[in-house]
Protein backbone atom coordinates (compact mmCIF):
# COMPACT_ATOMS: atom_id res chain seq x y z
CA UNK A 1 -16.01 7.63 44.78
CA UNK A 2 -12.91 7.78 42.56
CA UNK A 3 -12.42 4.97 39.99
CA UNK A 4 -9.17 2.62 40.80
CA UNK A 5 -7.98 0.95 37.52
CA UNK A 6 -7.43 -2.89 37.67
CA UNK A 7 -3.78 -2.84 36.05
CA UNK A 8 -1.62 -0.90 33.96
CA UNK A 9 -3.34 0.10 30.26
CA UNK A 10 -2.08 -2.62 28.23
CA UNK A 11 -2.60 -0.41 25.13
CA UNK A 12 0.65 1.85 23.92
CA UNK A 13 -1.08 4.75 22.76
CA UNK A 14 1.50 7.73 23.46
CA UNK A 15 0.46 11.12 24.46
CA UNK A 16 1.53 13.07 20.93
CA UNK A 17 -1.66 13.11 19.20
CA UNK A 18 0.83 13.50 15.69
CA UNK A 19 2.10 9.53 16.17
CA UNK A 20 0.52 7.37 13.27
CA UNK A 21 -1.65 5.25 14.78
CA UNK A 22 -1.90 1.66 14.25
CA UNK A 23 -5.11 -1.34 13.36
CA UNK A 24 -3.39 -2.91 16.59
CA UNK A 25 -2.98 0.51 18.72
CA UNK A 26 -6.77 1.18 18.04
CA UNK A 27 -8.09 -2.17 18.43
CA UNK A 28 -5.71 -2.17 22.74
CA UNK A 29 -7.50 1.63 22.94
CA UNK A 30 -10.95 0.39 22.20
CA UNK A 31 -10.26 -2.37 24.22
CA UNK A 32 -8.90 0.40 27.32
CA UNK A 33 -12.12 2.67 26.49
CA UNK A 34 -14.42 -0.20 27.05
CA UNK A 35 -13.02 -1.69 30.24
CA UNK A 36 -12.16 2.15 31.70
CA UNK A 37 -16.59 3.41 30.49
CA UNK A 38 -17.81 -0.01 31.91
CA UNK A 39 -16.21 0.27 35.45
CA UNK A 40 -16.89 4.44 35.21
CA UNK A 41 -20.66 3.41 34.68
CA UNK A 42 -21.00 1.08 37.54
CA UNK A 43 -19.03 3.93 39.97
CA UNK A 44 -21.57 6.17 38.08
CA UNK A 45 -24.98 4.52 39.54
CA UNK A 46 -23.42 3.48 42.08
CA UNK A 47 -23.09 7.23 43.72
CA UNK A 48 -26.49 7.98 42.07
CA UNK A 49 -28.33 5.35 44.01
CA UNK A 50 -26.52 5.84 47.03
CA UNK A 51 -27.14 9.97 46.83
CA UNK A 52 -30.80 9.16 45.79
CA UNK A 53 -31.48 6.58 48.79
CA UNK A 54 -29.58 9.46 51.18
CA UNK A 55 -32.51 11.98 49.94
CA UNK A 56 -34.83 9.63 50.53
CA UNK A 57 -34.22 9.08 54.03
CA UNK A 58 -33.18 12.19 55.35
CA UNK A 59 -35.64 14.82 53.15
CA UNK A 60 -38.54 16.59 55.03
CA UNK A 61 -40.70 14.85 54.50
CA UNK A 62 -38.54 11.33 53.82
CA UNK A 63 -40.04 9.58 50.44
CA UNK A 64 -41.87 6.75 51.12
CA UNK A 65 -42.47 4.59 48.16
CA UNK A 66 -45.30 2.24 48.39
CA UNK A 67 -45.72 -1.59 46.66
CA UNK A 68 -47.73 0.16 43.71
CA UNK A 69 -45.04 2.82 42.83
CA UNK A 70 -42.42 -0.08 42.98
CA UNK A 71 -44.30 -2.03 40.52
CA UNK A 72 -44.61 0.70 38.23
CA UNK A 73 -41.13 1.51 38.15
CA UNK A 74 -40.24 -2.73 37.32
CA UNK A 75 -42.55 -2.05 34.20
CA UNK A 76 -40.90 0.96 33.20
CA UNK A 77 -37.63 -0.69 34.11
CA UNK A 78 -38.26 -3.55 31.98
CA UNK A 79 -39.05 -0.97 28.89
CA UNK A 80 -36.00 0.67 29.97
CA UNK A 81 -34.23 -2.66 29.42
CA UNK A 82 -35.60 -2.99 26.27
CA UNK A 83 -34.70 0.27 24.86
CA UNK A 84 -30.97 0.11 26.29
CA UNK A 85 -30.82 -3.74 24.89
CA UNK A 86 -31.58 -1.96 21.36
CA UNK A 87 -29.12 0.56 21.79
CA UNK A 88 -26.50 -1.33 22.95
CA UNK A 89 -27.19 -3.56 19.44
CA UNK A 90 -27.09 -0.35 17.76
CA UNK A 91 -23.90 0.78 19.44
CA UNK A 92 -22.18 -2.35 19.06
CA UNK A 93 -22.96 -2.59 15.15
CA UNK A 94 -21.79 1.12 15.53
CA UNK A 95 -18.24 0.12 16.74
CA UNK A 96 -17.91 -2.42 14.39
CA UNK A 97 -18.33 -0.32 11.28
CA UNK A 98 -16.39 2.08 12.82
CA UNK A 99 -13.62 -0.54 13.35
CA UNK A 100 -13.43 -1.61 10.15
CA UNK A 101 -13.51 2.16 9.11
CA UNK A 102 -10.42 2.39 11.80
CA UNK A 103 -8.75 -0.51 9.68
CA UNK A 104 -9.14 0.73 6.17
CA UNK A 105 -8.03 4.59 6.89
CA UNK A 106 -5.29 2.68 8.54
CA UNK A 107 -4.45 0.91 5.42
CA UNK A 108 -4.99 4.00 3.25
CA UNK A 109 -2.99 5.98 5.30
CA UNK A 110 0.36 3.51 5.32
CA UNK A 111 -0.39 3.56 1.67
CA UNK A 112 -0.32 7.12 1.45
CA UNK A 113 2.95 7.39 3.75
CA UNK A 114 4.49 4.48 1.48
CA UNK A 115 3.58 6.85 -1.94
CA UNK A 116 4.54 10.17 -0.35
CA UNK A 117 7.77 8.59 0.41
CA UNK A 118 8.23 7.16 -3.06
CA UNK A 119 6.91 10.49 -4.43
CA UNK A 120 9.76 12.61 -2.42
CA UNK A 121 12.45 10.28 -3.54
CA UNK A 122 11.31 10.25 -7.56
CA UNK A 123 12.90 14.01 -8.38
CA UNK A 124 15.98 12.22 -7.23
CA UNK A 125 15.69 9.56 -9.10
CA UNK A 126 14.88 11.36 -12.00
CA UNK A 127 17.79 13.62 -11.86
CA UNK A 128 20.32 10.59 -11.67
CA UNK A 129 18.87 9.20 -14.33
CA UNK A 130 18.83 12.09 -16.51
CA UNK A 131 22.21 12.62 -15.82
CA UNK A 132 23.14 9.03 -16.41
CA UNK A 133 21.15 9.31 -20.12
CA UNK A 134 23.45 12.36 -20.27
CA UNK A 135 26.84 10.86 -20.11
CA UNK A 136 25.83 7.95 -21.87
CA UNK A 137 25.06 10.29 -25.16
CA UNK A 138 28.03 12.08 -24.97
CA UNK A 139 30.11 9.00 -24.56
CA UNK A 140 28.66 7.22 -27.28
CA UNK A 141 28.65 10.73 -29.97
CA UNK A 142 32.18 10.35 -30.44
CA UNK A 143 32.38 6.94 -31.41
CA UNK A 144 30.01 6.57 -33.67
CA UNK A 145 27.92 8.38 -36.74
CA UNK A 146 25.06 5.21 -36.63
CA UNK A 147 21.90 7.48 -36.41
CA UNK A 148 20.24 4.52 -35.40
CA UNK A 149 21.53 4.23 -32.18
CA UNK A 150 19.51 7.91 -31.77
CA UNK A 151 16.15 6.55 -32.78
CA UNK A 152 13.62 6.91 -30.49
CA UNK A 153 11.29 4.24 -29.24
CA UNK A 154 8.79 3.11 -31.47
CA UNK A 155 11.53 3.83 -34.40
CA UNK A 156 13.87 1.60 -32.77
CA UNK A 157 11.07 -1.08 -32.63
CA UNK A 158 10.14 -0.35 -35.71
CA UNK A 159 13.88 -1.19 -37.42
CA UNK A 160 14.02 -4.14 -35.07
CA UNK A 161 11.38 -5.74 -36.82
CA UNK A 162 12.67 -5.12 -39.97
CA UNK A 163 15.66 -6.32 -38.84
CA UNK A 164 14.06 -9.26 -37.27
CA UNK A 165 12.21 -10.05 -40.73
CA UNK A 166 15.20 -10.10 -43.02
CA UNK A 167 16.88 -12.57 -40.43
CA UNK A 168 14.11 -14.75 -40.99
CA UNK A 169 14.41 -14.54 -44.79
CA UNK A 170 18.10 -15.22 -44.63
CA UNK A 171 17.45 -17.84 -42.06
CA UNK A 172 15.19 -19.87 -44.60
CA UNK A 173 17.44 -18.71 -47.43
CA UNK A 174 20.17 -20.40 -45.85
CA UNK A 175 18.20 -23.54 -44.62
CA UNK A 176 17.61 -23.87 -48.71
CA UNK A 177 21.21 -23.97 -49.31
CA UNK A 178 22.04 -26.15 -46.58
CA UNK A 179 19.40 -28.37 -48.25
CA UNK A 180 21.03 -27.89 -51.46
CA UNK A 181 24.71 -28.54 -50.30
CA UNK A 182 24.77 -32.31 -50.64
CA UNK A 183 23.17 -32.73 -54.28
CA UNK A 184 25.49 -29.21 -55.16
CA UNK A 185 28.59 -31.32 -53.74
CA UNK A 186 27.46 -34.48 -55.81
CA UNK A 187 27.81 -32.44 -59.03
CA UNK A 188 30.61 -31.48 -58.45
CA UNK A 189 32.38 -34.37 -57.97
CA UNK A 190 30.58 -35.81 -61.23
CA UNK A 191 32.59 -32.75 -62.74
CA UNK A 192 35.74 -33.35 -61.32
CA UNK A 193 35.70 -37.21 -62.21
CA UNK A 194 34.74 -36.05 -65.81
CA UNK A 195 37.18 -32.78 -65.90
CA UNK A 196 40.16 -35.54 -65.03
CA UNK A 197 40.37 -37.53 -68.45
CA UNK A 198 39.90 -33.75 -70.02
CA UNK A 199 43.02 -32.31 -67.82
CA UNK A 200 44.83 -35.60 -69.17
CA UNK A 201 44.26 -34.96 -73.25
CA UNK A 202 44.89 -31.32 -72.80
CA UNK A 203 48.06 -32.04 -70.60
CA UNK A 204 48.90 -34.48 -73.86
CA UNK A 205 47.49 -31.85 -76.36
CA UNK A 206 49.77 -29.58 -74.77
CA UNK A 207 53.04 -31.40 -75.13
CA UNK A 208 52.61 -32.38 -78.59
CA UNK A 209 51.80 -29.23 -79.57
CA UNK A 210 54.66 -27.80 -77.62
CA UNK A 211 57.02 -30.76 -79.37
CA UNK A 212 55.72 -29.48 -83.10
CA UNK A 213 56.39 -26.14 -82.20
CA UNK A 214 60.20 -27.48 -81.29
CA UNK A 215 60.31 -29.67 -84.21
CA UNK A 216 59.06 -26.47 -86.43
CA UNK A 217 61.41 -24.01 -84.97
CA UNK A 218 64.35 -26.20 -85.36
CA UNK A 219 63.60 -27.19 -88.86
CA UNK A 220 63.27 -23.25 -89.30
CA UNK A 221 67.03 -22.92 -88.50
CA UNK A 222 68.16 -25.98 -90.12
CA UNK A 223 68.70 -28.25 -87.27
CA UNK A 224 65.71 -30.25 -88.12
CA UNK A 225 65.63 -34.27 -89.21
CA UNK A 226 64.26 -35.63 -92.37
CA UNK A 227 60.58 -36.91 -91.18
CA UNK A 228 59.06 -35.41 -93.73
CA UNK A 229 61.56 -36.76 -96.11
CA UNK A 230 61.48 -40.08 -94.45
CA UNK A 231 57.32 -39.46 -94.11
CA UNK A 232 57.38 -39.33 -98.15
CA UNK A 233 59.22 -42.22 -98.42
CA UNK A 234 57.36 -44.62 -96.24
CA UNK A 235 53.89 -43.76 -97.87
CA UNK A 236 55.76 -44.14 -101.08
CA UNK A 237 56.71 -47.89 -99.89
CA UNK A 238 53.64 -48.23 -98.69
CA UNK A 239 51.54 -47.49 -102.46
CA UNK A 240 54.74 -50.01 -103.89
CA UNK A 241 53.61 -52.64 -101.42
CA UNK A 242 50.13 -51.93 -101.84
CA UNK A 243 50.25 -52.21 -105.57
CA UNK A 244 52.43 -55.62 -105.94
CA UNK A 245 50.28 -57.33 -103.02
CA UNK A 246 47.23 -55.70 -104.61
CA UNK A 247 45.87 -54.57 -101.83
CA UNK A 248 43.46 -51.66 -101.28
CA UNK A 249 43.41 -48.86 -99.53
């Protein structure tokens, strides 16, 4: 007696064996296996009973089975039972470690796919990128003779900290000054105030000494006044004074 299915397979499992298969595609085909061995089981002993009852009746001689046979078979049925129970146990622990084997080949395998893809697109990559490194050294040969711009890696990191360390000390060398800067800017206006009466008495220094060297050039050419004459004369008034007032110098 032919099996009729209930429905349509609910599972989408297509007939190319190469399609990747999926934690949800395997889960509706177990699912389909199940429900499709289960009603090909019952269809099974059903036709076996039915042939072995036909035998039965119609053999030469028919088989008569008596109360003691049918007891015997209940025992061994009940064994039977037991064994089957055990296997089914072992069976269903069965599927489950092969369902969870199912899901993590699945996982590996979209994994795999997601690499290989990766993997077939890198030589690409790599080209375009050399050839990007490429134009950038010849564009930047030209314009410049800085043979650190060539280091490699660990160079480059290497001058970077230098660099990085005499920032610092400049930083703190100029966080000294900046200190400095108000008692520096103090000083010097202590100077200036001080350098003023100075820029005065050489200002003065300077005109009299430009005035005598007037007074001396013209007296050179005969131009000159009679100070000195008159100079002579007052100090002589001045001793005549001195000496009829008595008076001392």
């Amino acid at each position: 007696m032919p099996v009729q299915s209930g429905g349509k397979r609910s599972s989408d499992v297509s007939a190319d064996p190469i399609e990747t298969p999926s934690p949800a595609s395997l889960e509706a085909d177990l699912g389909h296996y199940k429900e499709l061995f289960s009603k090909l089981r019952f269809s099974y002993l059903e036709q076996v009973t039915k042939e072995k009852f036909l035998r039965a009746i119609v053999g030469d001689p028919p088989l008569i089975v008596d109360y003691q046979e049918n007891v015997e078979l209940e025992q061994q049925l009940v064994k039977t039972k037991v064994e089957l129970k055990t296997q089914k146990e072992e069976v269903r622990l069965l599927v489950a470690a092969l369902e969870s084997r199912g899901r993590e080949l699945s996982r590996r395998h979209e994994t795999i796919q997601l690499q290989t893809s990766q993997l077939e697109s890198l030589p690409s990559d790599i080209a375009n990128l050399e050839t990007t490194l490429q134009v950038l050294r010849e564009t930047l040969s030209p314009s410049t003779t800085d043979e650190s711009l060539n280091l490699p890696l660990p160079a480059t990191l290497s001058l970077l900290s230098e660099r990085n360390t005499e920032l610092a000390e400049l930083n703190a060398q100029l966080k000294t000054l900046e200190h400095a800067l108000p008692r520096k800017t103090r000083e010097l206006e202590r100077l200036e105030s001080e350098l003023k009466p100075l820029e005065f008495q050489k200002q003065g220094v300077t005109s009299a000494a430009k005035d005598a060297r007037r007074r001396k050039e013209e007296a050179l050419n005969g131009q000159g006044d009679d100070l000195e004459a008159r100079g002579r004369w007052w100090r002589g008034v001045e001793a005549g004074l001195r000496g009829m007032l008595e008076v001392e110098s």
